[in-house]
Every structure is written in structure tokens, then in C-alpha cells.
C-alpha atoms as a PDB file:
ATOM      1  CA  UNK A   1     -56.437 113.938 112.553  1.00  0.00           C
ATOM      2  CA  UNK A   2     -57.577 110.672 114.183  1.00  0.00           C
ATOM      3  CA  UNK A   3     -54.347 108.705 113.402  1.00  0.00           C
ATOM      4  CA  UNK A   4     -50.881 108.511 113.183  1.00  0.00           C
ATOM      5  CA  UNK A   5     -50.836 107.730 109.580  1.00  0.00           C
ATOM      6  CA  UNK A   6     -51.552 111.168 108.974  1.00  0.00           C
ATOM      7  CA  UNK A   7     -50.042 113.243 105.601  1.00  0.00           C
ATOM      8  CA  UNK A   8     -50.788 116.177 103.027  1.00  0.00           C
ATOM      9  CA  UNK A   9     -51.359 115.695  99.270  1.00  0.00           C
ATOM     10  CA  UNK A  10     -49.682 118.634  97.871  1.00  0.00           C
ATOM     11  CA  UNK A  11     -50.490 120.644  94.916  1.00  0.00           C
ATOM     12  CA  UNK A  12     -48.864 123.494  92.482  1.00  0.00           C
ATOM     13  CA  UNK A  13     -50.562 125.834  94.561  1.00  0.00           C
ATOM     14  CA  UNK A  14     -49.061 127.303  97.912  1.00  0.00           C
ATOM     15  CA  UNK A  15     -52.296 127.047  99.239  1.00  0.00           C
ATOM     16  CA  UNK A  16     -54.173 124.224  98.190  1.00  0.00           C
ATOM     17  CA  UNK A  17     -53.150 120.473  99.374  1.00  0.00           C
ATOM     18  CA  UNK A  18     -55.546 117.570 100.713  1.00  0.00           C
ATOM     19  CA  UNK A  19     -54.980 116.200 104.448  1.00  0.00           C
ATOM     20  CA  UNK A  20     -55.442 112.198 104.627  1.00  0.00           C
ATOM     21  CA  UNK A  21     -55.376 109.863 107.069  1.00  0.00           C
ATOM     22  CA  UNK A  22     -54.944 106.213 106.663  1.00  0.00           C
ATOM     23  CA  UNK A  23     -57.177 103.708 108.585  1.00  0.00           C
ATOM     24  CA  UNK A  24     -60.225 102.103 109.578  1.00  0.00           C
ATOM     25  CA  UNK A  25     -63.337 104.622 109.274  1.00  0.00           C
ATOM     26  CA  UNK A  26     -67.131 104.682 109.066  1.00  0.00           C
ATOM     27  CA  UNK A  27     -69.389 106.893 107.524  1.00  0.00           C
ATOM     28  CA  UNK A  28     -72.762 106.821 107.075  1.00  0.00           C
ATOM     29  CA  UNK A  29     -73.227 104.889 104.029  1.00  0.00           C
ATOM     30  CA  UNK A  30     -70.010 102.874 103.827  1.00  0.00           C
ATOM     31  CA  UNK A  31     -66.693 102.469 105.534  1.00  0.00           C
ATOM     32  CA  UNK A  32     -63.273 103.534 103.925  1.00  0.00           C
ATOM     33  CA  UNK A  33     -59.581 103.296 104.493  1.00  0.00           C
ATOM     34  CA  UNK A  34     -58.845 107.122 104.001  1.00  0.00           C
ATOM     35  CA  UNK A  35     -60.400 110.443 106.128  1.00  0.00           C
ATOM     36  CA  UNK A  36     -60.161 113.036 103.680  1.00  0.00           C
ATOM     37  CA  UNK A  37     -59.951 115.707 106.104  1.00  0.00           C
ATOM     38  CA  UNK A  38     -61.389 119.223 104.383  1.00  0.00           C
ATOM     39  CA  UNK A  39     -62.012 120.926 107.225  1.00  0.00           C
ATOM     40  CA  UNK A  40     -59.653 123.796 106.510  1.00  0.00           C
ATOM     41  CA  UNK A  41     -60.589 124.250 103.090  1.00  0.00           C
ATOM     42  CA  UNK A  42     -64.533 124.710 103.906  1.00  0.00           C
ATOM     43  CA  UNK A  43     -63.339 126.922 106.741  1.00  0.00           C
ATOM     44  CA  UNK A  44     -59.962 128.976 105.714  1.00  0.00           C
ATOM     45  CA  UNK A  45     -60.764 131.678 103.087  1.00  0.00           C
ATOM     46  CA  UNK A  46     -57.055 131.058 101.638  1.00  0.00           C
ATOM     47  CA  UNK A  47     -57.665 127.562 101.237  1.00  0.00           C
ATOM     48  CA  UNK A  48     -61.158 127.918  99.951  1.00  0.00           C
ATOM     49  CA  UNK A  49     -59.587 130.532  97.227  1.00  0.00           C
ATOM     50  CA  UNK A  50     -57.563 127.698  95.950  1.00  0.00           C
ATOM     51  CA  UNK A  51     -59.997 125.606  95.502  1.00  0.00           C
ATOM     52  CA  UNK A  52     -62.299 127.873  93.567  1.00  0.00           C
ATOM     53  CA  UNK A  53     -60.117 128.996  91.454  1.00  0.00           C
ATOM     54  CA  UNK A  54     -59.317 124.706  90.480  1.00  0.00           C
ATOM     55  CA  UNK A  55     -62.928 124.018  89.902  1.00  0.00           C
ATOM     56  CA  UNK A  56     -63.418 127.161  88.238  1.00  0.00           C
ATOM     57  CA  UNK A  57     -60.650 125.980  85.404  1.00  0.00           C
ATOM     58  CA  UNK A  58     -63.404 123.024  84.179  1.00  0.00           C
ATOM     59  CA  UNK A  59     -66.536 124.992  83.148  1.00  0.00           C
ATOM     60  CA  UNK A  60     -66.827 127.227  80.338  1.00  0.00           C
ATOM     61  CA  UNK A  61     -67.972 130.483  79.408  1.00  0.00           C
ATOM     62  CA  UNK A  62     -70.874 127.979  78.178  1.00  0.00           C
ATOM     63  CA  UNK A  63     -71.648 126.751  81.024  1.00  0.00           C
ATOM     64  CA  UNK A  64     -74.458 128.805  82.649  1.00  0.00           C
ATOM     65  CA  UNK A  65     -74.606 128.886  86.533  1.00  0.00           C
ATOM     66  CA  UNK A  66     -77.127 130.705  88.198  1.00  0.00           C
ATOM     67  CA  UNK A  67     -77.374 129.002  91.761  1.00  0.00           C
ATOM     68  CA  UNK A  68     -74.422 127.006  93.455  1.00  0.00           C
ATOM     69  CA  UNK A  69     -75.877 124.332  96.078  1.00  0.00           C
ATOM     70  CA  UNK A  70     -73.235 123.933  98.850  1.00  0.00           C
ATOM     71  CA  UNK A  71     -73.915 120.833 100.711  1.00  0.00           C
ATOM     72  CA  UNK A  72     -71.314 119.073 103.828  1.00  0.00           C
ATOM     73  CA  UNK A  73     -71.061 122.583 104.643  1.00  0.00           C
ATOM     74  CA  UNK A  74     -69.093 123.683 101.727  1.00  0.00           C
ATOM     75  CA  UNK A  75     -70.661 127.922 101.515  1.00  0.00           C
ATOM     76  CA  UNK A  76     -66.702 129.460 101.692  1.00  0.00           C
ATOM     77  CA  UNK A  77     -65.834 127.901  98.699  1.00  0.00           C
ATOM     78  CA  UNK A  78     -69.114 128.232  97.372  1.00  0.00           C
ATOM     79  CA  UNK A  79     -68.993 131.804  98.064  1.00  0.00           C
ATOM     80  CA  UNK A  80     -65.115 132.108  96.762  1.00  0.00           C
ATOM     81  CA  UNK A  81     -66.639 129.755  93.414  1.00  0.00           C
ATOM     82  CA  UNK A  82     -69.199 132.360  92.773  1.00  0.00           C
ATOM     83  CA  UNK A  83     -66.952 135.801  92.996  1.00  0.00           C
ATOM     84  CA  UNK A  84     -64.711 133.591  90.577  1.00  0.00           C
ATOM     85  CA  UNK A  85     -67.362 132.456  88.054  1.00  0.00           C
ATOM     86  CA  UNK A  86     -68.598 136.064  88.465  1.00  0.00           C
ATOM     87  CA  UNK A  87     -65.535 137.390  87.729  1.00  0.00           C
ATOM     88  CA  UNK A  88     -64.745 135.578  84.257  1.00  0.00           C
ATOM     89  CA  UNK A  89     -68.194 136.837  82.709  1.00  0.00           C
ATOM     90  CA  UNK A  90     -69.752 133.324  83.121  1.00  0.00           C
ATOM     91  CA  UNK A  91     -72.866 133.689  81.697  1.00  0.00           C
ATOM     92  CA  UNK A  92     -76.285 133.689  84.192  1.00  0.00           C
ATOM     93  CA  UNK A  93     -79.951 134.457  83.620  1.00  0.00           C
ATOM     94  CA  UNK A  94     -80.466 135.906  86.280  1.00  0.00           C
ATOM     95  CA  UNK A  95     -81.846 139.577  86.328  1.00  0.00           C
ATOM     96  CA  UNK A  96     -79.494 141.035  88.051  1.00  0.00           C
ATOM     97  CA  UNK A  97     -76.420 139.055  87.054  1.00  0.00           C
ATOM     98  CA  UNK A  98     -75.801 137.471  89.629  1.00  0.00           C
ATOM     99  CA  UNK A  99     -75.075 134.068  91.517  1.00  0.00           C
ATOM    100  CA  UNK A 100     -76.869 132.370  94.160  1.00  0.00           C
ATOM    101  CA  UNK A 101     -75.230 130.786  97.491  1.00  0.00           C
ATOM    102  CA  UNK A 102     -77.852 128.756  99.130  1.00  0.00           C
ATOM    103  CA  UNK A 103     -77.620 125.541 101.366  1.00  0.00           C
ATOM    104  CA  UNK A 104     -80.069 123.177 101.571  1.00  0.00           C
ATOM    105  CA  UNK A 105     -82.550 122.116 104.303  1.00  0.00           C
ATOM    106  CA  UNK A 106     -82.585 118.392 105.873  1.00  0.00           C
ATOM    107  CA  UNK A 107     -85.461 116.388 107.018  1.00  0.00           C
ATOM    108  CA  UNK A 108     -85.568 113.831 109.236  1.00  0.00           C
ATOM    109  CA  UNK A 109     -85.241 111.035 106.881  1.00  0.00           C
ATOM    110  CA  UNK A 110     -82.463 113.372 105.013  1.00  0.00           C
ATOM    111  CA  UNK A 111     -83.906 114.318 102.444  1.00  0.00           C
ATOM    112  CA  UNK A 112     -83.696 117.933 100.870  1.00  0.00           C
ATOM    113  CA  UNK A 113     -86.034 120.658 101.008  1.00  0.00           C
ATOM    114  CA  UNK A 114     -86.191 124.330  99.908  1.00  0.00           C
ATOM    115  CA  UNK A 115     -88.184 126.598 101.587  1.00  0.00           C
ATOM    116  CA  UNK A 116     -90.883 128.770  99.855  1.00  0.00           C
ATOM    117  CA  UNK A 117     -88.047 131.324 100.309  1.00  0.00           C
ATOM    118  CA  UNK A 118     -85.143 129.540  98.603  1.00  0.00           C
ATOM    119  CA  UNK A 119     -87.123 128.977  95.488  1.00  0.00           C
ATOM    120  CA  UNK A 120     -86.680 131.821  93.406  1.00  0.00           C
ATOM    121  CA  UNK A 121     -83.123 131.023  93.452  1.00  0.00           C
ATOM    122  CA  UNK A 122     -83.906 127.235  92.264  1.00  0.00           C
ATOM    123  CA  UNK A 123     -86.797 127.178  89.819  1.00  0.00           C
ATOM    124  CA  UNK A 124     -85.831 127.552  86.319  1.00  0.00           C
ATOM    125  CA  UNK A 125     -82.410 128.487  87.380  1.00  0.00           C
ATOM    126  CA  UNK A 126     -79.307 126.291  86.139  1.00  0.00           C
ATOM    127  CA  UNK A 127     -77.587 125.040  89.710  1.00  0.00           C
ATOM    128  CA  UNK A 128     -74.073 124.242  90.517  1.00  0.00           C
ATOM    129  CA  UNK A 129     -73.535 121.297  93.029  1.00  0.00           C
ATOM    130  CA  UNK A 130     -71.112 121.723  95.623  1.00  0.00           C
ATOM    131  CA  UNK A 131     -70.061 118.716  97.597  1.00  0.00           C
ATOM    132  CA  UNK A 132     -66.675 118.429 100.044  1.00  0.00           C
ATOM    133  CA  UNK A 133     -66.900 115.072  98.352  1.00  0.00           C
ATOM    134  CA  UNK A 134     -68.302 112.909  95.987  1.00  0.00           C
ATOM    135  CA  UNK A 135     -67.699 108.613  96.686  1.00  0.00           C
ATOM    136  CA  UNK A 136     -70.572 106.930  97.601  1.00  0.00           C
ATOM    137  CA  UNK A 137     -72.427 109.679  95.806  1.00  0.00           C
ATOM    138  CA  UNK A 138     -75.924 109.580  98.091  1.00  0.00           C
ATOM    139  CA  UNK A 139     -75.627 112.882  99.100  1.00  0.00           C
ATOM    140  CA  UNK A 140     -74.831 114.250  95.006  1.00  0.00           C
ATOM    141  CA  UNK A 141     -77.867 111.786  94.039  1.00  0.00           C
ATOM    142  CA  UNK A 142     -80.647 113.614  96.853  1.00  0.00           C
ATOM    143  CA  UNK A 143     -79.443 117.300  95.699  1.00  0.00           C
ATOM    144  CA  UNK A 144     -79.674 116.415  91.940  1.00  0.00           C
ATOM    145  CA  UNK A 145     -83.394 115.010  93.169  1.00  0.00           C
ATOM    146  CA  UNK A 146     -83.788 117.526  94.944  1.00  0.00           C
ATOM    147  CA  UNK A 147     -82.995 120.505  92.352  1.00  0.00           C
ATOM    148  CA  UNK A 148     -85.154 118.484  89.466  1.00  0.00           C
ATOM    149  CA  UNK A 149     -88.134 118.374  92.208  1.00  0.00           C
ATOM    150  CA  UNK A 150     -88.346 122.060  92.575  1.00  0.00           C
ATOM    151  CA  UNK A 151     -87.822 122.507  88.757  1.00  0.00           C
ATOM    152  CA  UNK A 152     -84.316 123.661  88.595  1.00  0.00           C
ATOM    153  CA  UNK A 153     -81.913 122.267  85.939  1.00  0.00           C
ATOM    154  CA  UNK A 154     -78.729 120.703  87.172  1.00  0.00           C
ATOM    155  CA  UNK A 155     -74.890 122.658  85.615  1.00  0.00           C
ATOM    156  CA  UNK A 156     -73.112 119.971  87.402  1.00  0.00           C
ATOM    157  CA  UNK A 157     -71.486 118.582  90.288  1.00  0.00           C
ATOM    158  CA  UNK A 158     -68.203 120.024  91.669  1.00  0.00           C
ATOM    159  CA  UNK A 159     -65.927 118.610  94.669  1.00  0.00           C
ATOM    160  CA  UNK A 160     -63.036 118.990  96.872  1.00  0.00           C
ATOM    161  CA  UNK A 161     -62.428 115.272  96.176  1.00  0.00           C
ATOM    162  CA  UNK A 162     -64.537 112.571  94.168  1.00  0.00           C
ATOM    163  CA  UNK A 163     -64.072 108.819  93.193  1.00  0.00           C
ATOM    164  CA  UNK A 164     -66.263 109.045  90.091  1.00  0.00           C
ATOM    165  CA  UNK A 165     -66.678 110.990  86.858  1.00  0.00           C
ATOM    166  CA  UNK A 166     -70.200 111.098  87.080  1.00  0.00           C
ATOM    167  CA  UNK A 167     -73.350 110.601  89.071  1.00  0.00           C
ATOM    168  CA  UNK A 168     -76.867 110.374  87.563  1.00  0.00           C
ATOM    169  CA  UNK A 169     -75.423 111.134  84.477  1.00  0.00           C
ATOM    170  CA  UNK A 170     -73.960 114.671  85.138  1.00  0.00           C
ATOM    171  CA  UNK A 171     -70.347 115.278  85.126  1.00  0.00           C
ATOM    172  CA  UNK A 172     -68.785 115.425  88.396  1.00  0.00           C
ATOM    173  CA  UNK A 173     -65.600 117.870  88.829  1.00  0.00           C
ATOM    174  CA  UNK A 174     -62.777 117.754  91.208  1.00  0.00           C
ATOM    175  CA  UNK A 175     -59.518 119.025  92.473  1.00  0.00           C
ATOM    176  CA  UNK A 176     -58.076 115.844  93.712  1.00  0.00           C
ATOM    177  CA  UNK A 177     -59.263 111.855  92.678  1.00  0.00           C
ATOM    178  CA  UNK A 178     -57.822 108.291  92.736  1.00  0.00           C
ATOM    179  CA  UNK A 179     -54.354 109.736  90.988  1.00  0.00           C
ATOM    180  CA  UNK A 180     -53.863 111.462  94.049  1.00  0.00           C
ATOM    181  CA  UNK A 181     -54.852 108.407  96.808  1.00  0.00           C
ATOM    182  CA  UNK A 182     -54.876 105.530  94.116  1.00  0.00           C
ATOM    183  CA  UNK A 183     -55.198 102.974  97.463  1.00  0.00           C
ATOM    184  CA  UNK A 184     -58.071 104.912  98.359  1.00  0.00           C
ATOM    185  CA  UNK A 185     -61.447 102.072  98.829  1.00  0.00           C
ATOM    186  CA  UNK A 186     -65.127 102.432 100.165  1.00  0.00           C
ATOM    187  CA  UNK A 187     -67.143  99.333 100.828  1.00  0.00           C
ATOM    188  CA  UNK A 188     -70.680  98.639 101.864  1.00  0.00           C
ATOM    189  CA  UNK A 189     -70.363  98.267 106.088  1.00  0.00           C
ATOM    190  CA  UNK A 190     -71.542  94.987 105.566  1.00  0.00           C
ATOM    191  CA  UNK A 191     -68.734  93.664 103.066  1.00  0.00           C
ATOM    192  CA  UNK A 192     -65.740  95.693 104.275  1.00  0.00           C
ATOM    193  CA  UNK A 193     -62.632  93.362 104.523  1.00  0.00           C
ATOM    194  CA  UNK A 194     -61.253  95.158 107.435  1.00  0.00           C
ATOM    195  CA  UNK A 195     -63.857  94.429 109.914  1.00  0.00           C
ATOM    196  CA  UNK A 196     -63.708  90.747 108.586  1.00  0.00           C
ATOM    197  CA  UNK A 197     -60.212  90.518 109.502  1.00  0.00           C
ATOM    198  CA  UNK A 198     -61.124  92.428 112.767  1.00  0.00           C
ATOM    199  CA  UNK A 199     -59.318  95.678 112.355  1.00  0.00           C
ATOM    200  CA  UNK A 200     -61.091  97.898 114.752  1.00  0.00           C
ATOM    201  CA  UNK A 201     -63.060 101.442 113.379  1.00  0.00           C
ATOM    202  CA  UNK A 202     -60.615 104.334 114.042  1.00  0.00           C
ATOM    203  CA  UNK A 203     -63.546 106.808 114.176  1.00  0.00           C
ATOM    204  CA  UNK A 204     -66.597 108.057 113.017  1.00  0.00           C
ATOM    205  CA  UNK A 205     -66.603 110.753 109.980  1.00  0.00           C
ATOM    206  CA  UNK A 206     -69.352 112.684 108.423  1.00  0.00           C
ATOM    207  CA  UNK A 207     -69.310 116.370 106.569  1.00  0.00           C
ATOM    208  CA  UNK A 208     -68.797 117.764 110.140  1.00  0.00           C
ATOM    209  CA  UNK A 209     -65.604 115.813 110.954  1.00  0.00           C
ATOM    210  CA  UNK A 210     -64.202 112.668 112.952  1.00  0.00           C
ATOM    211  CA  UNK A 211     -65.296 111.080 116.589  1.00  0.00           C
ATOM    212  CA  UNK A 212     -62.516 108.213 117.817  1.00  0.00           C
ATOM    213  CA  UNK A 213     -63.710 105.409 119.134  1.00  0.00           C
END
């Protein structure tokens, strides 16, 4: 973790907690007080477990799910999400029963693309959004693009951690939220109050992690 102020967000479950760190941090879009580290989670099978079976508790045997999109390198609990919507007789239309784990592709100017490939498993099909997390929400707003583009129909959006309810109008799910870091703030680079009263970046985060500085 890139700080001292570093802590864990515990939950019912054994296995399932949230790693923070307080600070000065910069992401792509915005800057923020908070990492939320998920490294473990998109990485540990245990970990991802718990978190499937939390995000599997909000949809409903309504709820059709043919494809789950796991973007910030989310395909563990993707994979764990599936087996666990599988499991409960969630209903699909695809021919073989089935559920998709797919990832998308990035261009240079990050947008997403599917391959000729991929889109079988888009097209027509209803597809699950799978973000570490959802603040800013740029990266929710390209896949939901994205998946409309290639004529797929969006089931929802589903997190580790999220700041919002919604993005683009579709419902966006999570295990933890404000309740659980209710000091937790993201502001545009160019208004954050910590850099006006000179508090110096801490690092660099993305989906892949942290770089001090």
C-alpha cells in the first residue's frame, strides 16, 4: 500500500474486506483521497468467491445475463460471478446455457473494441458489466457504448466498489459504497483542494495498481 494510513474495511464474510489507503492520489480522470486497493480480490480465487457471491445477492432470477464484460482486469470474479449466476438457474438465451467471460480490447484513444471473434458473445446477448470500480464512471460509460455499438443490450453494471447508483441510466451494483468510506472524495485534477493547499500526490493509481512518487 503506498502509505502509512493504510486499513481493511471488514465485512460478515471471512473472506471478503476492502483495503484503503488514505492520501493524496491521481488517476487518470480525477484525483482522490482514498486507493481502494482490489488487487487481491481480482487476483485471489477466495477473495474473488466472496465477492461473487455479494453481487450475485442483487439480480434476480429475472434478470437475464448472457455475457459478463470484465473490465480493470476484473475476469476471476467474473469467472467466480458466472459459475454463481450459473449455478442459481439464472436465466440465459444462450444455446447452450451458458455464460460468457470476455474482456474487452483498447485502442489507442481508449476506446473499446470487440473483435469479429468476440461478437457472437455480444450481439443480441444481454451483458453484465464488471468494473473493480465505478466513481468517475468513464470507464462504465465507454463499455455501456461500447456493448450498445455492437448491438448488445446492457443487464447492468456490477463493482467491487462504486460512488453512484447509476450510470447512463442503468443500475450500478456493489459490495462496498460511501457507508463504508463516507470521507471518501474525487475531484476534477484541476479543482482538487489538496493540490491547492500543496499536499503533494502520494502516487499514481490505475486498474493495474499504484506508482509513488
Amino acid at each position: 500500500m503506498p502509505t502509512q494510513n493504510s486499513y481493511k474495511i471488514s465485512t460478515k464474510r471471512k473472506n471478503l474486506f476492502l483495503r484503503v489507503s488514505k492520501g493524496h492520489f491521481a488517476t487518470n480522470h480525477s484525483h482522490i483521497n482514498y486507493y481502494i486497493d482490489v488487487t487481491t480480490q481480482k487476483t485471489r480465487l477466495s477473495e474473488a468467491q466472496a465477492v461473487a457471491s455479494e453481487l450475485v445477492s442483487y439480480y434476480n432470477h429475472s434478470t437475464i445475463v448472457d455475457s459478463i464484460l470484465c473490465l480493470d482486469g476484473t475476469q476471476v470474479i467474473g469467472t467466480c460471478l458466472a459459475e454463481e449466476l450459473t449455478r442459481g438457474n439464472f436465466v440465459s438465451i444462450n444455446a447452450h446455457q451458458t455464460i460468457y467471460v470476455l474482456t474487452p480490447e483498447h485502442t489507442a484513444g481508449s476506446q473499446l473494441i470487440f473483435r469479429d471473434s468476440l461478437l457472437s458473445a455480444i450481439q443480441g446477448k444481454h451483458v453484465l458489466i464488471l468494473a473493480a470500480s465505478v466513481t468517475t464512471g468513464y470507464t462504465a460509460k465507454s463499455a455501456v457504448e461500447a456493448i450498445n455499438y455492437y448491438g448488445g443490450h446492457v443487464a447492468g453494471i456490477a463493482s467491487v466498489f462504486a460512488t453512484v447508483d447509476e450510470c447512463m441510466g442503468y443500475p450500478v451494483c456493489s459490495v462496498f459504497d460511501p457507508k463504508d468510506l463516507k470521507d471518501y472524495e474525487s475531484y476534477p485534477s484541476h479543482e482538487c483542494p489538496l493540490c491547492k493547499k500543496g499536499q503533494r500526490i502520494d502516487a499514481l493509481v490505475n486498474s493495474f495498481g499504484y506508482s509513488k512518487l
